[in-house]
PDB file of N, CA and C in Angstrom:
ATOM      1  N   UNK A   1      11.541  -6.587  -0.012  1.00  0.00           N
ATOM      2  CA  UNK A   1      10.595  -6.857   1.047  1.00  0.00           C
ATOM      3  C   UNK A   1       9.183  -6.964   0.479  1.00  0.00           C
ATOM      4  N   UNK A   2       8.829  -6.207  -0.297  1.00  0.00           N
ATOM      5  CA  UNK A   2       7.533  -6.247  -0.641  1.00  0.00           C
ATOM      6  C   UNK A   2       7.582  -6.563  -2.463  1.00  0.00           C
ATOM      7  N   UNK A   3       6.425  -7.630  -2.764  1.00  0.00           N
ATOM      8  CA  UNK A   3       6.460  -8.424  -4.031  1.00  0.00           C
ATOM      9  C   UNK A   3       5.242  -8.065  -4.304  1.00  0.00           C
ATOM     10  N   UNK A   4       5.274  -7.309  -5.497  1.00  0.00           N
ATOM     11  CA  UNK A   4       3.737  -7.025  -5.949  1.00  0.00           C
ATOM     12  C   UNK A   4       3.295  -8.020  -6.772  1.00  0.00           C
ATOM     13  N   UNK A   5       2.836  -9.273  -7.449  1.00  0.00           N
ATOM     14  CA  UNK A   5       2.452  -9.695  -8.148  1.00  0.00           C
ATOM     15  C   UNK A   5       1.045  -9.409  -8.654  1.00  0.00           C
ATOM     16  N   UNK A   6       1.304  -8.609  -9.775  1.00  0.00           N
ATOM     17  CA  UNK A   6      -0.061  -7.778 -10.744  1.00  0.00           C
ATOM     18  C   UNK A   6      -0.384  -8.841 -11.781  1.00  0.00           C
ATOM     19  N   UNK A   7       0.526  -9.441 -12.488  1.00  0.00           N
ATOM     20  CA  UNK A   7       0.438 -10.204 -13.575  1.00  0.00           C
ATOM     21  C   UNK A   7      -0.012 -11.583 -13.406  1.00  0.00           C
ATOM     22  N   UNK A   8       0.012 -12.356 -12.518  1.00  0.00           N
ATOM     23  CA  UNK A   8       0.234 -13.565 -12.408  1.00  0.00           C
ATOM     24  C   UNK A   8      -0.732 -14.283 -10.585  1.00  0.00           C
ATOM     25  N   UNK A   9      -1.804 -14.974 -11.560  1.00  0.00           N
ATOM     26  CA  UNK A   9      -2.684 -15.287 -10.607  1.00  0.00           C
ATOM     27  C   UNK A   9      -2.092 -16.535  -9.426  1.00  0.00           C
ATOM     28  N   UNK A  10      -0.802 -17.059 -10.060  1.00  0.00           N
ATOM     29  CA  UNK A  10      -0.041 -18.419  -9.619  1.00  0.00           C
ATOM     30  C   UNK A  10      -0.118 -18.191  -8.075  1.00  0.00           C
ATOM     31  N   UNK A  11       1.275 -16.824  -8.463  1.00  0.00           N
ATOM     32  CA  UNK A  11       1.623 -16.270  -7.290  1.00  0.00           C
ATOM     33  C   UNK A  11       0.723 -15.380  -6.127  1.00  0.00           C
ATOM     34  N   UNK A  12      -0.638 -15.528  -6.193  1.00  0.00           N
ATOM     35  CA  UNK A  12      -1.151 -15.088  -5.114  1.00  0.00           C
ATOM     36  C   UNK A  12      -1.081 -16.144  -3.993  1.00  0.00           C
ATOM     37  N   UNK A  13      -1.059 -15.041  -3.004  1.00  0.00           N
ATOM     38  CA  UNK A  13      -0.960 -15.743  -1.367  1.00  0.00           C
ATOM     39  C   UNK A  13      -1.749 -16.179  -0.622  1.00  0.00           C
ATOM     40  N   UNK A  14      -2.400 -16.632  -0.421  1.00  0.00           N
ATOM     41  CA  UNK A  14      -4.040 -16.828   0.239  1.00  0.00           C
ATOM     42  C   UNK A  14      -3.990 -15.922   1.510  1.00  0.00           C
ATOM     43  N   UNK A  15      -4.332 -15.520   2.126  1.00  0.00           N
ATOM     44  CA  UNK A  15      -4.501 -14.889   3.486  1.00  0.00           C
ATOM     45  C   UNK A  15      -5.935 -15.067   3.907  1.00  0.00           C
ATOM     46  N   UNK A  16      -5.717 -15.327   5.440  1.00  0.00           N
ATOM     47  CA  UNK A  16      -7.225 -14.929   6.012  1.00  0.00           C
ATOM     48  C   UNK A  16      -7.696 -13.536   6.053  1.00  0.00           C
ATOM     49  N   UNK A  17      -8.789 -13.180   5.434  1.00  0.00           N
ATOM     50  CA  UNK A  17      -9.439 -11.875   5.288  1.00  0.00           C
ATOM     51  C   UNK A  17      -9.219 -10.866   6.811  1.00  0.00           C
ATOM     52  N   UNK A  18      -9.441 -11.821   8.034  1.00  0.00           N
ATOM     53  CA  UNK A  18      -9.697 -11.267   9.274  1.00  0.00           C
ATOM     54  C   UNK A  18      -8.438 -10.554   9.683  1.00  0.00           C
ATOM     55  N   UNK A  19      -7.376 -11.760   9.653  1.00  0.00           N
ATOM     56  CA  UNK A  19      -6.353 -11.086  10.465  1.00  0.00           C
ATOM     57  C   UNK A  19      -5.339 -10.694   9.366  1.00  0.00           C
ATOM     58  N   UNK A  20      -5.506 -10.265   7.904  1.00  0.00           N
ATOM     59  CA  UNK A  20      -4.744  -9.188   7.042  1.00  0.00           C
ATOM     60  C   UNK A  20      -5.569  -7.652   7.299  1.00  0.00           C
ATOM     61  N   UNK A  21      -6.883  -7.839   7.610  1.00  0.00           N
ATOM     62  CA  UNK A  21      -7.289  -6.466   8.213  1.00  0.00           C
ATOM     63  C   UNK A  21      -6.463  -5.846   9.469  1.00  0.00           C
ATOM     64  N   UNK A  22      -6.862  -7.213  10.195  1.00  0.00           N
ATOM     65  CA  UNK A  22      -6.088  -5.902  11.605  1.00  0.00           C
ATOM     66  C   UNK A  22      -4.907  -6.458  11.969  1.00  0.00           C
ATOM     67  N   UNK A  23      -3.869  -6.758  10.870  1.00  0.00           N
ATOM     68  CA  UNK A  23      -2.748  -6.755  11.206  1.00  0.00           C
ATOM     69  C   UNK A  23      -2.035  -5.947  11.631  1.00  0.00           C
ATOM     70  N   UNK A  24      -1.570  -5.005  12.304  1.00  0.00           N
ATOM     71  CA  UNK A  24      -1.259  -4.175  13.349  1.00  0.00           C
ATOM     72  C   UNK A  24       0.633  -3.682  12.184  1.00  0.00           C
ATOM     73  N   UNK A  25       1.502  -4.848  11.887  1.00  0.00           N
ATOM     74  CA  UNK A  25       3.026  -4.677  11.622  1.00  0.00           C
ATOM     75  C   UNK A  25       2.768  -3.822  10.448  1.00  0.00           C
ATOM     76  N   UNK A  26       3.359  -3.183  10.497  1.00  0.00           N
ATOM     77  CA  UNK A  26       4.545  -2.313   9.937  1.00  0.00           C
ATOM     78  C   UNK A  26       5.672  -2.347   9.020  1.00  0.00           C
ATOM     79  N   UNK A  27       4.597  -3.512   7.858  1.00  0.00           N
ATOM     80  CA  UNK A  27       6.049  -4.256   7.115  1.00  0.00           C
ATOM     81  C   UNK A  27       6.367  -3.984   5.748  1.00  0.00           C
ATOM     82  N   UNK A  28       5.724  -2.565   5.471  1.00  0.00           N
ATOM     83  CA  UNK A  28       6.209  -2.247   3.769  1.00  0.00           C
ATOM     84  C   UNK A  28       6.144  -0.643   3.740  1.00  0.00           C
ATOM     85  N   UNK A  29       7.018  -0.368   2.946  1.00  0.00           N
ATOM     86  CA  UNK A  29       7.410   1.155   2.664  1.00  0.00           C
ATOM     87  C   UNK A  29       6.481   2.185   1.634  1.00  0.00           C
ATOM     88  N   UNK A  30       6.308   2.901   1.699  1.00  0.00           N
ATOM     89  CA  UNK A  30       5.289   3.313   0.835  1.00  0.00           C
ATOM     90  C   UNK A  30       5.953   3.560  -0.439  1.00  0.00           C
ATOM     91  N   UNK A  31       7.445   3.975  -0.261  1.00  0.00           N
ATOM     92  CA  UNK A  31       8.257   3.679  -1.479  1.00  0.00           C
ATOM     93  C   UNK A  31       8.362   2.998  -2.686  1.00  0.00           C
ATOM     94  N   UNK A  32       8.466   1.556  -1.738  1.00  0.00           N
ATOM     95  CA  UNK A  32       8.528   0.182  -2.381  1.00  0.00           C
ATOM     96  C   UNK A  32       6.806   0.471  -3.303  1.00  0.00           C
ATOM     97  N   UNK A  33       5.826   0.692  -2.628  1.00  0.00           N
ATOM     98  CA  UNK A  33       4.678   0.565  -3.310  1.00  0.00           C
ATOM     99  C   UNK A  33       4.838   1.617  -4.568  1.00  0.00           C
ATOM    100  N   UNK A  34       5.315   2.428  -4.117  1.00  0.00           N
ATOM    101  CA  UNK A  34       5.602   3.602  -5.565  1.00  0.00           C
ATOM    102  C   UNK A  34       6.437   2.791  -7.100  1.00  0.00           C
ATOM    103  N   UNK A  35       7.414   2.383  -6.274  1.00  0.00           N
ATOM    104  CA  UNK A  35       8.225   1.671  -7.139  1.00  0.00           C
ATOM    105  C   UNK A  35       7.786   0.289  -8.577  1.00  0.00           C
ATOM    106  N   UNK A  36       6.814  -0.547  -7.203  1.00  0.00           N
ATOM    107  CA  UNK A  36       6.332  -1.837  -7.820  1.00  0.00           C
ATOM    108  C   UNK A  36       5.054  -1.346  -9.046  1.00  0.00           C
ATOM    109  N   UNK A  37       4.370  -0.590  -8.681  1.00  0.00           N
ATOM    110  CA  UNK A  37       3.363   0.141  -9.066  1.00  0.00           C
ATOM    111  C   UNK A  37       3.782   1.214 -10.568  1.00  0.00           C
ATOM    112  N   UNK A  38       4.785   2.134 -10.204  1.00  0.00           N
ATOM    113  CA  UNK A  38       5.485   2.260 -11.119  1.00  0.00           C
ATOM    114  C   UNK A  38       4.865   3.853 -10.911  1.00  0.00           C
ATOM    115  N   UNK A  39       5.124   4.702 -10.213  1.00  0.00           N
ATOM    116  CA  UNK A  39       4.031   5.614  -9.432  1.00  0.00           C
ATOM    117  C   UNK A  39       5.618   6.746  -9.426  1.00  0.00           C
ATOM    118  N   UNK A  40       5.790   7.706 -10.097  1.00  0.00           N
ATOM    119  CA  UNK A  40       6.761   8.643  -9.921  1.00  0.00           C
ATOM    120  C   UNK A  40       6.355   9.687  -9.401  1.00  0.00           C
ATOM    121  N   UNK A  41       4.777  10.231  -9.281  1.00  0.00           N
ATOM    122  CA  UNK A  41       4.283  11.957  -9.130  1.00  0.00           C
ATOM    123  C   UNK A  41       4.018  11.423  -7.144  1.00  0.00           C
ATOM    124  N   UNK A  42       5.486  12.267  -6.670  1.00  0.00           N
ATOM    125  CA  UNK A  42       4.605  11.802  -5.304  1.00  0.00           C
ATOM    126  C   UNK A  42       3.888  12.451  -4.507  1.00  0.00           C
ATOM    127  N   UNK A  43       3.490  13.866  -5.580  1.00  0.00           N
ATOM    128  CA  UNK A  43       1.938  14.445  -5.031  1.00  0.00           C
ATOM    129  C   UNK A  43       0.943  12.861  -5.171  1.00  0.00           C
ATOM    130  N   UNK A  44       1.280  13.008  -6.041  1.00  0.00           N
ATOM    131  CA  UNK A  44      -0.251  11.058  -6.329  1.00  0.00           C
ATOM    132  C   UNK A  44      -0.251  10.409  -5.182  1.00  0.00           C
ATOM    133  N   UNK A  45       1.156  10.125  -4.666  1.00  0.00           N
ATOM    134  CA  UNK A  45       1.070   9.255  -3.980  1.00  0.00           C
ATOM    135  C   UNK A  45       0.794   9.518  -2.579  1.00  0.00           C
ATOM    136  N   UNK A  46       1.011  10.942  -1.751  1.00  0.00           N
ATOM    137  CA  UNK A  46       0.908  11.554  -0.724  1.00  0.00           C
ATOM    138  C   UNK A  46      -0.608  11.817  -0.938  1.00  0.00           C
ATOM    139  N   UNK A  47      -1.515  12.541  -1.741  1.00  0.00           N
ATOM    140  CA  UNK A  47      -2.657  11.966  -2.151  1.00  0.00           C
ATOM    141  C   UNK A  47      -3.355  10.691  -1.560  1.00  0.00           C
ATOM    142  N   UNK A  48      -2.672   9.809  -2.046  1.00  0.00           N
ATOM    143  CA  UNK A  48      -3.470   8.513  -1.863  1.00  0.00           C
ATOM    144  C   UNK A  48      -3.060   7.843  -0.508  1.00  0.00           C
ATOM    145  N   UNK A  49      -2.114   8.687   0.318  1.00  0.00           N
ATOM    146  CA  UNK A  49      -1.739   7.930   2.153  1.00  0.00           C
ATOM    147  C   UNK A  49      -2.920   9.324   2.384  1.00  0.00           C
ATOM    148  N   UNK A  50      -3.213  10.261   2.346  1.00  0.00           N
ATOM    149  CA  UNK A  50      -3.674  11.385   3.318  1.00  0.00           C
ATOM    150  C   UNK A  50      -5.206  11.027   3.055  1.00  0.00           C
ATOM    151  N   UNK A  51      -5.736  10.040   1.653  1.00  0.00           N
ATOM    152  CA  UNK A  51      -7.053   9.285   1.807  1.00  0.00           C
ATOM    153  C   UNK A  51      -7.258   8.175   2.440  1.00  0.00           C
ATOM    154  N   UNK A  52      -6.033   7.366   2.553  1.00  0.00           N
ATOM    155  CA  UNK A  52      -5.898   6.461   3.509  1.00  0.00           C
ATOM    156  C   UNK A  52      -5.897   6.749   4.854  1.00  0.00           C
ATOM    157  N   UNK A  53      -5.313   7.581   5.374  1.00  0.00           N
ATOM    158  CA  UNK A  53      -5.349   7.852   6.802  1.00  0.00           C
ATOM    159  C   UNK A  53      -6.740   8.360   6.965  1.00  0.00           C
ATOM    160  N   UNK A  54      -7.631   9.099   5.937  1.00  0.00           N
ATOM    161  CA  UNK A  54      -9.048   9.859   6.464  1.00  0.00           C
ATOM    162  C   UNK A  54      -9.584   8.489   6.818  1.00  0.00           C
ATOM    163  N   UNK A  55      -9.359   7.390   5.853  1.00  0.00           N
ATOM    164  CA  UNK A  55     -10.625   6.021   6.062  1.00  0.00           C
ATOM    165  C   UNK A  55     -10.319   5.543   7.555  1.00  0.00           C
ATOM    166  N   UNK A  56      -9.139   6.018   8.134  1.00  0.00           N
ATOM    167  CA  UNK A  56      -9.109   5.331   9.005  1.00  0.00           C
ATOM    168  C   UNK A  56      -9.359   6.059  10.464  1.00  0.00           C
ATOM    169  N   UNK A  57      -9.252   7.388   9.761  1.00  0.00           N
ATOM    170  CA  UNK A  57      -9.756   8.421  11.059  1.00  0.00           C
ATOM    171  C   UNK A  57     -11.491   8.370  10.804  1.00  0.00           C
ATOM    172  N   UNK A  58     -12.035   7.967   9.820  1.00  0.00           N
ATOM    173  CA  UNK A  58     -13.080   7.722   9.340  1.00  0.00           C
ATOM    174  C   UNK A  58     -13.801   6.665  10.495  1.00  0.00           C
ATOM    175  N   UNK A  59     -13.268   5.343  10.444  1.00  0.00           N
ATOM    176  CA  UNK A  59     -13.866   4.480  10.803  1.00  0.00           C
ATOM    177  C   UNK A  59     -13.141   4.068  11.988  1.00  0.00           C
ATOM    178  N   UNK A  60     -12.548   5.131  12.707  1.00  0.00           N
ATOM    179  CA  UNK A  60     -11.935   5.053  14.181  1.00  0.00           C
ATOM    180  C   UNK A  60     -10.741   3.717  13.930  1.00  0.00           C
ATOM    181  N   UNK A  61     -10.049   3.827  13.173  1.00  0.00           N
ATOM    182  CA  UNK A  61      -9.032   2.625  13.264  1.00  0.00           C
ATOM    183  C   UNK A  61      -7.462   3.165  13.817  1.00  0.00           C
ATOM    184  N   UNK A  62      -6.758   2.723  14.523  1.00  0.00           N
ATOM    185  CA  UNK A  62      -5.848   3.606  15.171  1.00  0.00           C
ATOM    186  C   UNK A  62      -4.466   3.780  13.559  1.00  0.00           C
ATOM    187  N   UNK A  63      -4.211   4.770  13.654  1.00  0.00           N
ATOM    188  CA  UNK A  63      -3.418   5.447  12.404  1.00  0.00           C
ATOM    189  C   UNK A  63      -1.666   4.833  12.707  1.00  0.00           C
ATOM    190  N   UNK A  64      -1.752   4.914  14.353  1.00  0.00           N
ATOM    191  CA  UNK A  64      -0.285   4.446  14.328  1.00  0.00           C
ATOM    192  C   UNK A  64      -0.082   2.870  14.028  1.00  0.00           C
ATOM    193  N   UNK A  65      -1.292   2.333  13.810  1.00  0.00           N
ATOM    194  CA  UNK A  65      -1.072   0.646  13.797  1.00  0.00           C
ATOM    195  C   UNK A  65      -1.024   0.807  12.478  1.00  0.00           C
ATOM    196  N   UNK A  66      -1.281   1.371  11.353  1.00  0.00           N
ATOM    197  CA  UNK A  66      -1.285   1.575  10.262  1.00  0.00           C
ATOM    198  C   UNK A  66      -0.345   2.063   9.283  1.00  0.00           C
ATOM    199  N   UNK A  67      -0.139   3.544   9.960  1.00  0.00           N
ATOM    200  CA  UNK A  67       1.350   4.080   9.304  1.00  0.00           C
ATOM    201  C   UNK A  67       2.144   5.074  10.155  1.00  0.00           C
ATOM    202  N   UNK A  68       3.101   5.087  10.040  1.00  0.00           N
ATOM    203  CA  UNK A  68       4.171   5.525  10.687  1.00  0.00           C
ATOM    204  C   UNK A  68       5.228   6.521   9.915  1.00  0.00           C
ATOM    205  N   UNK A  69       5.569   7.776   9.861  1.00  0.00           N
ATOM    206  CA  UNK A  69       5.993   8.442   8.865  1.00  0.00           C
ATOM    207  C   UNK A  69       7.906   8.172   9.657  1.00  0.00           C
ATOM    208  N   UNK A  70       8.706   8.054   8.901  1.00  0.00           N
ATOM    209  CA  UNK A  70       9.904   7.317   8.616  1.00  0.00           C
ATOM    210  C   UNK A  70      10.844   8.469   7.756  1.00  0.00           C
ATOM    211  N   UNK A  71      12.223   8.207   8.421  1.00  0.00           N
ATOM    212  CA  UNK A  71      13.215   9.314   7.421  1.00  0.00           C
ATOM    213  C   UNK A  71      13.943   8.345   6.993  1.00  0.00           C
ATOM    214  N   UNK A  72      14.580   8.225   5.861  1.00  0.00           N
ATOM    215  CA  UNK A  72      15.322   6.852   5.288  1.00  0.00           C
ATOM    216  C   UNK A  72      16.717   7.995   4.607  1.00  0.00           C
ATOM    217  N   UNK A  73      17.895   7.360   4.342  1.00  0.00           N
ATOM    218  CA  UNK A  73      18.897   7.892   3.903  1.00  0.00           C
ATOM    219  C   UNK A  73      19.192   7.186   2.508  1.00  0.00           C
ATOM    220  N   UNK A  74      18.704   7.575   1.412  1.00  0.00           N
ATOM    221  CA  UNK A  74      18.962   6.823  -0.222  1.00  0.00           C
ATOM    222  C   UNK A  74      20.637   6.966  -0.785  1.00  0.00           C
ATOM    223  N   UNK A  75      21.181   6.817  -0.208  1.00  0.00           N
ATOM    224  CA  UNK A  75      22.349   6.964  -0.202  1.00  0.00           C
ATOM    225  C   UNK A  75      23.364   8.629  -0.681  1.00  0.00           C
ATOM    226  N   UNK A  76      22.375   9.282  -1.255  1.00  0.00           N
ATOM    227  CA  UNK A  76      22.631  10.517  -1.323  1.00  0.00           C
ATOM    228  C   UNK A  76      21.645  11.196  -0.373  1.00  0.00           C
ATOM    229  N   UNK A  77      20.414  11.547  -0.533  1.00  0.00           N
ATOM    230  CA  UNK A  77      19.625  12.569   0.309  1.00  0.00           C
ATOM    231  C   UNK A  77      19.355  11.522   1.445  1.00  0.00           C
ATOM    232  N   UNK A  78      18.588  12.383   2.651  1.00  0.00           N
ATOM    233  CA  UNK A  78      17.191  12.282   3.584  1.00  0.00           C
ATOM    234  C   UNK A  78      16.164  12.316   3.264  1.00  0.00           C
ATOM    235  N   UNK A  79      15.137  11.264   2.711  1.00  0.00           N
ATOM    236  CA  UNK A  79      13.773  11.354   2.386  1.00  0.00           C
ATOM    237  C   UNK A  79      12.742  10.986   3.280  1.00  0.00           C
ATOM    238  N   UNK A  80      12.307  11.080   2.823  1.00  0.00           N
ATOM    239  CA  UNK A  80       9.964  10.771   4.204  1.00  0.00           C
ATOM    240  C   UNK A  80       9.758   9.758   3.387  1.00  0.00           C
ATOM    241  N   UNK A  81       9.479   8.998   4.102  1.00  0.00           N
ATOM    242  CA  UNK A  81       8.748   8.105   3.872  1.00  0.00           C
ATOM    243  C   UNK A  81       8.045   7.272   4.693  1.00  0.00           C
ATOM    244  N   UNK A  82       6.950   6.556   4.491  1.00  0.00           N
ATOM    245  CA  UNK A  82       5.796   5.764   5.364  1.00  0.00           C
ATOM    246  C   UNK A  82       6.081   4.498   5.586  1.00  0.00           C
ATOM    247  N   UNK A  83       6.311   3.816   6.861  1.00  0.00           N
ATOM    248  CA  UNK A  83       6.029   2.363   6.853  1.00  0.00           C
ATOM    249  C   UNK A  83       4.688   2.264   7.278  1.00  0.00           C
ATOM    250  N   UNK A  84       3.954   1.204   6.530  1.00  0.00           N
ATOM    251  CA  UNK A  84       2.334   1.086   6.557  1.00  0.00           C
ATOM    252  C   UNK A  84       2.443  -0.772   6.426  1.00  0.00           C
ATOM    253  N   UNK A  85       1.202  -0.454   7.380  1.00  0.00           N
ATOM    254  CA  UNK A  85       0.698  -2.057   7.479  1.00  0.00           C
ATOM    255  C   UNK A  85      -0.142  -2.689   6.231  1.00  0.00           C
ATOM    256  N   UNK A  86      -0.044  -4.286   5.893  1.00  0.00           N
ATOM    257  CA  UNK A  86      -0.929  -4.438   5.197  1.00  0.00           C
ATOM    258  C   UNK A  86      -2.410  -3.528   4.507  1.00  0.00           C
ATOM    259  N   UNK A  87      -2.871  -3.396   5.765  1.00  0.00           N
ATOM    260  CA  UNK A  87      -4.448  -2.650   4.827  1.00  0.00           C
ATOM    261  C   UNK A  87      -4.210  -1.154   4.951  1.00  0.00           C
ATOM    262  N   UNK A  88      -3.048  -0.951   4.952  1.00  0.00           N
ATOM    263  CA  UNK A  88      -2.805   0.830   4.984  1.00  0.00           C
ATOM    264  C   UNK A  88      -2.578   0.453   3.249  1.00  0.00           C
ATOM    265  N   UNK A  89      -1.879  -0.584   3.034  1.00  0.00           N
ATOM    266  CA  UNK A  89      -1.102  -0.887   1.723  1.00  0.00           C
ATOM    267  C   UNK A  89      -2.217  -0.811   0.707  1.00  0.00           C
ATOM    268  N   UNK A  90      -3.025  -1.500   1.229  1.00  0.00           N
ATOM    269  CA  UNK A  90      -4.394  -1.648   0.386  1.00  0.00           C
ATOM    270  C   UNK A  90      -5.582  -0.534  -0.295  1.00  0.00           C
ATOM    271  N   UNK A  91      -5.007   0.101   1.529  1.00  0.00           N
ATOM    272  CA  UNK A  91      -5.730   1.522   0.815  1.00  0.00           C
ATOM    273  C   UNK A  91      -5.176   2.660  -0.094  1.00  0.00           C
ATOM    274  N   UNK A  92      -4.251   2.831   0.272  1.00  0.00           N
ATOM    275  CA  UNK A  92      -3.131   3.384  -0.613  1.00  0.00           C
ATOM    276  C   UNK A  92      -3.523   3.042  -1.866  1.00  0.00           C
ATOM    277  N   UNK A  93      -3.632   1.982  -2.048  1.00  0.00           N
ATOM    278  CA  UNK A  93      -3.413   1.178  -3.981  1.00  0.00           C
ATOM    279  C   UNK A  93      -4.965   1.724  -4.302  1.00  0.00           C
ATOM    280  N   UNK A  94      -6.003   1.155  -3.637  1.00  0.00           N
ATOM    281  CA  UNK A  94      -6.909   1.539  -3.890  1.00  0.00           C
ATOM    282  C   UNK A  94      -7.321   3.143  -4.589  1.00  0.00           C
ATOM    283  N   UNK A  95      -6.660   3.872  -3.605  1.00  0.00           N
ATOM    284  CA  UNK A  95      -7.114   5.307  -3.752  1.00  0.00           C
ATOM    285  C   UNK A  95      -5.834   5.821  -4.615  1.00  0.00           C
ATOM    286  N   UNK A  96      -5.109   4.701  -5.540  1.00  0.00           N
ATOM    287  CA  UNK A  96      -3.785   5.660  -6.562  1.00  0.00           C
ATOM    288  C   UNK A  96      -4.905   6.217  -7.532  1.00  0.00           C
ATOM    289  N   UNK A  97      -4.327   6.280  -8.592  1.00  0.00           N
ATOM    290  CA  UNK A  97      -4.842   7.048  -9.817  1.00  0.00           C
ATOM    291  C   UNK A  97      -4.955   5.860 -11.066  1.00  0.00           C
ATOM    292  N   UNK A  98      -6.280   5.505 -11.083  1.00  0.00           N
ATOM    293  CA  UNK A  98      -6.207   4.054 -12.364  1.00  0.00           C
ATOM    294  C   UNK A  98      -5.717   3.958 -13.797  1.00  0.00           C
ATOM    295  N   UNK A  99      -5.337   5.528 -14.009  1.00  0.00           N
ATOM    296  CA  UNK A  99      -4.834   5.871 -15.302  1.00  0.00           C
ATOM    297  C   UNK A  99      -3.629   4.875 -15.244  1.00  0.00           C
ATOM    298  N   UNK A 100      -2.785   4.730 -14.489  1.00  0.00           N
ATOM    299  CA  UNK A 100      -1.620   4.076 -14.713  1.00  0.00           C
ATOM    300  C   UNK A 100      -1.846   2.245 -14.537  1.00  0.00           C
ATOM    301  N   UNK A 101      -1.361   1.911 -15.893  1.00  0.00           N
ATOM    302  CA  UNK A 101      -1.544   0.662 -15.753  1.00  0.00           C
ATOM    303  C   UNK A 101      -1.629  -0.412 -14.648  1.00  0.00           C
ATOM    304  N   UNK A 102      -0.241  -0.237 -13.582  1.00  0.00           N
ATOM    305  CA  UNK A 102      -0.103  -1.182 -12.960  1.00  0.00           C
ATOM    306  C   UNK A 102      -0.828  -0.987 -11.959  1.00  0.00           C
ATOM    307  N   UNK A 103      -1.530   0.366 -11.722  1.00  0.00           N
ATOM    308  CA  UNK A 103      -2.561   0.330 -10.309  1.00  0.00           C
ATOM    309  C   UNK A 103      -3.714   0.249 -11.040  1.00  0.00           C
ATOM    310  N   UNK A 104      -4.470   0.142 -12.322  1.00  0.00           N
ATOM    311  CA  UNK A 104      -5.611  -0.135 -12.328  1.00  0.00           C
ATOM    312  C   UNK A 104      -5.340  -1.874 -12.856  1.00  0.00           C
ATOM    313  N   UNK A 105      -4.357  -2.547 -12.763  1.00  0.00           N
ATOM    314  CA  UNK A 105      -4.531  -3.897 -12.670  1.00  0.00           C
ATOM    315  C   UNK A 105      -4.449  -4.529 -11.081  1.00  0.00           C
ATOM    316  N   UNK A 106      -3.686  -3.479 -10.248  1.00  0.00           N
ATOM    317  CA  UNK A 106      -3.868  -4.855  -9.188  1.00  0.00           C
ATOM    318  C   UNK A 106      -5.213  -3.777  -8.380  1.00  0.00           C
ATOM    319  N   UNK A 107      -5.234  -2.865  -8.738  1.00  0.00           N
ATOM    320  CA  UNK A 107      -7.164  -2.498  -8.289  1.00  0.00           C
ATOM    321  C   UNK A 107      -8.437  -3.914  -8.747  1.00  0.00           C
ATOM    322  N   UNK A 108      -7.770  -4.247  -9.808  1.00  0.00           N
ATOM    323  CA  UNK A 108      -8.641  -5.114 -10.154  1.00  0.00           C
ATOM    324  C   UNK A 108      -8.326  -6.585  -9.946  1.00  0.00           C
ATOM    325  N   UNK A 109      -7.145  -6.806  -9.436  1.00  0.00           N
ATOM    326  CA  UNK A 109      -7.108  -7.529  -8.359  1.00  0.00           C
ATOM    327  C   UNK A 109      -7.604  -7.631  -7.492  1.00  0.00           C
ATOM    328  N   UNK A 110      -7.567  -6.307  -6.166  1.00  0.00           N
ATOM    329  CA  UNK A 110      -8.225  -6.421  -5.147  1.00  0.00           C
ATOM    330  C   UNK A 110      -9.830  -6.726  -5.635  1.00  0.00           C
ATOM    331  N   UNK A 111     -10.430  -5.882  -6.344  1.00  0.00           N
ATOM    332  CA  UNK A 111     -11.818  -6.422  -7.144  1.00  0.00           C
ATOM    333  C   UNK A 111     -11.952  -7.799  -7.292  1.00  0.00           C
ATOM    334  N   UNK A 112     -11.547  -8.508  -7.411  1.00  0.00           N
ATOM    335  CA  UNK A 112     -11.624  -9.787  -8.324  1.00  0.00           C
ATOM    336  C   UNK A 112     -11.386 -10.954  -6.832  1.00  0.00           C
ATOM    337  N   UNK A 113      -9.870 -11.027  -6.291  1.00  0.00           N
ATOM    338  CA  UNK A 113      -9.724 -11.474  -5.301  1.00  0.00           C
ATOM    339  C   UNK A 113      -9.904 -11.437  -3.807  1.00  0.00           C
ATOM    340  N   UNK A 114     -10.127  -9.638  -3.881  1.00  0.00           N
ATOM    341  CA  UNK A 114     -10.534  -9.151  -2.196  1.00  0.00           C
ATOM    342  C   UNK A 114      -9.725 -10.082  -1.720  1.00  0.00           C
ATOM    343  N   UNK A 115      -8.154 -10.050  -1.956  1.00  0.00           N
ATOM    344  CA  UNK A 115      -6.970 -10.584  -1.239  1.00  0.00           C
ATOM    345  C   UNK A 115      -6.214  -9.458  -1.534  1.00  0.00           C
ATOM    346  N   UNK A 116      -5.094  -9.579  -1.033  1.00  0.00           N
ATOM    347  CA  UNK A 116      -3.746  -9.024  -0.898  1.00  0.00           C
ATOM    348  C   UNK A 116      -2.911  -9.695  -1.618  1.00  0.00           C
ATOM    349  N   UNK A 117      -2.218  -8.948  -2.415  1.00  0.00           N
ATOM    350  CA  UNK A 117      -1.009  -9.344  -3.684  1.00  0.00           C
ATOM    351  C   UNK A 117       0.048  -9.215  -3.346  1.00  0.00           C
ATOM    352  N   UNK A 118       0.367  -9.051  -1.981  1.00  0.00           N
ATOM    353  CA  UNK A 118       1.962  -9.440  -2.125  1.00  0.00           C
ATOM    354  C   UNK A 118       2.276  -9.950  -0.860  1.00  0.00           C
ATOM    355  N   UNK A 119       3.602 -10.231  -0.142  1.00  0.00           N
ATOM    356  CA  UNK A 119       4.196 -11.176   0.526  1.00  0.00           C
ATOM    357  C   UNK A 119       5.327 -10.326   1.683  1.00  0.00           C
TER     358      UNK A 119
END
């Protein structure tokens, strides 16, 4: 569901700035972002949704249009996990930890393109 393209300027998507902000759906896992990213400590990553949700209790943006906390079955356990909208996604990445390669390249994506990298 969700395609991070970090490497490769081809594959960016164009989006309108306006309506990837307040896109409201609910269409990527915070998982998947762990995964693409390459993000194993998920103190880091619970970290970087509980700074995401302040920006948005911050700047009055409603939290449920944003993220939604989710129980998923991995074929052995019950885990938590977040479905988050586009700019929940954004903030998330933003606020990971840049030590790790693949989030201080598509940080510098968002830097560079102030678009959204994936699909």
């Amino acid at each position: 569901m969700l395609n991070l393209n970090v490497f490769s300027e081809k594959s960016i998507v164009s989006y309108n700035r306006q309506n990837w902000f307040f896109e409201p759906r609910l269409n990527y896992f915070v998982s998947e972002v762990m995964e693409k990213l390459n993000i194993e400590d998920k103190d880091e990553i619970a970290a970087s949704v509980n700074r995401a949700i302040q920006v948005c209790g911050t700047l009055q943006l409603p939290q449920h249009c944003n993220f939604k906390k989710v129980y998923r079955f991995d074929g052995e356990n019950m885990i938590m996990d977040w479905k988050i909208s586009s700019m929940a996604c954004y903030l998330i990445i933003i606020n990971c930890n840049p030590k790790n390669e693949y989030v201080a390249k598509a940080q510098l994506h968002f830097a560079i393109f102030q678009t959204p990298f994936y699909q």
